[in-house]
Each structure stands twice: as structure tokens, then as C-alpha cells.
Protein backbone atom coordinates (compact mmCIF):
# COMPACT_ATOMS: atom_id res chain seq x y z
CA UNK A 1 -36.74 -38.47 10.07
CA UNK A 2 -34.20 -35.64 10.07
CA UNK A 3 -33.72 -32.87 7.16
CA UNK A 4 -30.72 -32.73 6.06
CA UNK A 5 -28.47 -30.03 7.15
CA UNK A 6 -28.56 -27.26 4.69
CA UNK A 7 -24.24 -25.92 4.65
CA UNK A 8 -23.68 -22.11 4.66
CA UNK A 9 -22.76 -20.52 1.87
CA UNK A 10 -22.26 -16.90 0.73
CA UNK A 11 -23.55 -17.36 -2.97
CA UNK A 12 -26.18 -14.81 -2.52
CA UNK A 13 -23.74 -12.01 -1.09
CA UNK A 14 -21.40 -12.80 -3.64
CA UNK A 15 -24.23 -12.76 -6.16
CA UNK A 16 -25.15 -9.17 -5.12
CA UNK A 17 -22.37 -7.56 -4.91
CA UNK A 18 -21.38 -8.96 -8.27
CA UNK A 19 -24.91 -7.04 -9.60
CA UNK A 20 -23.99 -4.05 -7.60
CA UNK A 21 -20.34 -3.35 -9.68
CA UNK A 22 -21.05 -5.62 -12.38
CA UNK A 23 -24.63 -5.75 -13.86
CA UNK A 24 -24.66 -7.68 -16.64
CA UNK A 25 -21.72 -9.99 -15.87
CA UNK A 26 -22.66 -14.05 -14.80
CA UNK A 27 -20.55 -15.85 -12.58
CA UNK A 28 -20.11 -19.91 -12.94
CA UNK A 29 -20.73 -22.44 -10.43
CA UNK A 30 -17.52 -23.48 -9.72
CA UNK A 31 -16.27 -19.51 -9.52
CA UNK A 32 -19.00 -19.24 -7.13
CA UNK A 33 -17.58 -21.93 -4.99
CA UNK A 34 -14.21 -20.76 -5.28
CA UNK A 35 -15.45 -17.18 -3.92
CA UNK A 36 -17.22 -19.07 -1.26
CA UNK A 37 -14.55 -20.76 -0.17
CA UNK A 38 -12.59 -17.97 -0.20
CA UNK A 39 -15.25 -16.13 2.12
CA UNK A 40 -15.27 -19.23 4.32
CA UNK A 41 -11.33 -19.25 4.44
CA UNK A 42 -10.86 -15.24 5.54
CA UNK A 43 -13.81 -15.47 8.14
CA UNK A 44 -12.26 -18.80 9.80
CA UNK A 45 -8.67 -16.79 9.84
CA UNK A 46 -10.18 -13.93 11.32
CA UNK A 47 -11.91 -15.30 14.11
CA UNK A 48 -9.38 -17.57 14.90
CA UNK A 49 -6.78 -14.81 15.42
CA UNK A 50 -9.66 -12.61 17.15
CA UNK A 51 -10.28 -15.70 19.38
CA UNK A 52 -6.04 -15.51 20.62
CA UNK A 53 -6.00 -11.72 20.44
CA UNK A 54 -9.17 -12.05 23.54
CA UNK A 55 -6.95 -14.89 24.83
CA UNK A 56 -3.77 -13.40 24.99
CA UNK A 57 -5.59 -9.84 26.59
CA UNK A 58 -7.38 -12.26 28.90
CA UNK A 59 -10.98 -11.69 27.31
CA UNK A 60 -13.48 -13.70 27.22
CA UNK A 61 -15.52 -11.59 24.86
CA UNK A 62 -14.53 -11.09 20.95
CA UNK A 63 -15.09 -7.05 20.09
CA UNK A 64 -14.47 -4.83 17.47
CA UNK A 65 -11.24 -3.76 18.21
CA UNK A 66 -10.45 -7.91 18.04
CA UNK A 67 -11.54 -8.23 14.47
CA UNK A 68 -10.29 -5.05 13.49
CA UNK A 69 -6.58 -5.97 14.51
CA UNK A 70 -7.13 -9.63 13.06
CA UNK A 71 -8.19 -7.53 9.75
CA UNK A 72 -5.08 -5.49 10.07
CA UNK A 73 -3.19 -8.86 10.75
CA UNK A 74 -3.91 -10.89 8.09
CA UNK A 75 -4.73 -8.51 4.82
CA UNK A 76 -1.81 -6.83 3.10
CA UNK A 77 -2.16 -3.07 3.35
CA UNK A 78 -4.75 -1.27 1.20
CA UNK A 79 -7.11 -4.04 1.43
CA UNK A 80 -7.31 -4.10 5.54
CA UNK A 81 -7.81 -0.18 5.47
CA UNK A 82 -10.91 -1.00 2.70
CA UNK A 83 -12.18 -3.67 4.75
CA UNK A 84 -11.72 -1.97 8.08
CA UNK A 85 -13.63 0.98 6.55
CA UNK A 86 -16.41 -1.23 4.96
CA UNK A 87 -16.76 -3.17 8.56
CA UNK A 88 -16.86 -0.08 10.65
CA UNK A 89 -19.35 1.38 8.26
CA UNK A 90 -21.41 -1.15 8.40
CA UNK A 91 -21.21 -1.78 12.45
CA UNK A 92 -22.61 2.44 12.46
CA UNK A 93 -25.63 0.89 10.35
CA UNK A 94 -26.43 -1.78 12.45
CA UNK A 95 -26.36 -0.02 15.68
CA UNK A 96 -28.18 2.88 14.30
CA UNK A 97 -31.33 0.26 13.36
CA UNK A 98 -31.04 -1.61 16.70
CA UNK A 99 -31.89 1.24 18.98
């Protein structure tokens, strides 16, 4: 008997942030799974455009720099810099608490 495959969503992200800038606002189910596809949608358009950036610099390897010009690539202006900002802030983190 196999369990059935449990699909990845962002709901609880999307659920924290919203507590983080909005306390005591509710989101609805189906504006949950709009955000979620909207998540899904970015992610799949910035790796994809990663994966030719490494293809076209003959890479095998996806880095930063990769998804940083895929960012820069596919967001209009203000919102790349913010999300650029936000990524490499949160790559500093990471590396900080794996060493």
C-alpha cells in the first residue's frame, strides 16, 4: 500500500509572512492557492532561466550569480532589487548557521 503523495505547497510561508505585515488580516482558501501558484509559477521561471544561463556559460552547476541574473531577468525593476536583497540576505544567514 502506498501513501499518497503529499504536493508542495507554500501555504505556511505565505501564512507567515501574511502575520508578520498583517496581524490580524485572514486570507481565503482560494487566495491562498492563487499565492501558491503564484510562488510555484516565479520559482519554475527562475530556475528554468538559471538552468540556460549555466547552459549557455557551459556550467553544470546552478549558483548564485545564476538566480540572481534570472531574478534580474524576469522581475520588473524595484521588485528584482527587493528580491535580490531579500535572497542575498538570506544566503549570509544560512551560511553563517552552516559553519
Amino acid at each position: 500500500m502506498h501513501k499518497k503523495a503529499r504536493k508542495k505547497t507554500y501555504s505556511s510561508y505565505i501564512y507567515k509572512v501574511l502575520r508578520q505585515v498583517h496581524p490580524d488580516t485572514g486570507i481565503s482558501n482560494k487566495a491562498m492557492a492563487i499565492l501558491n501558484s503564484f510562488v510555484n509559477n516565479i520559482f519554475e521561471r527562475i530556475a528554468t532561466e538559471a538552468s540556460k544561463l549555466a547552459t549557455y556559460s557551459k556550467k553544470s552547476t546552478i549558483s548564485s550569480r545564476e538566480i540572481q541574473t534570472s531574478v534580474r531577468l524576469i522581475l520588473p525593476g524595484e521588485l528584482a532589487k527587493h528580491a535580490i536583497s531579500e535572497g542575498t540576505k538570506s544566503v549570509t544567514k544560512f551560511s553563517a548557521g552552516a559553519k
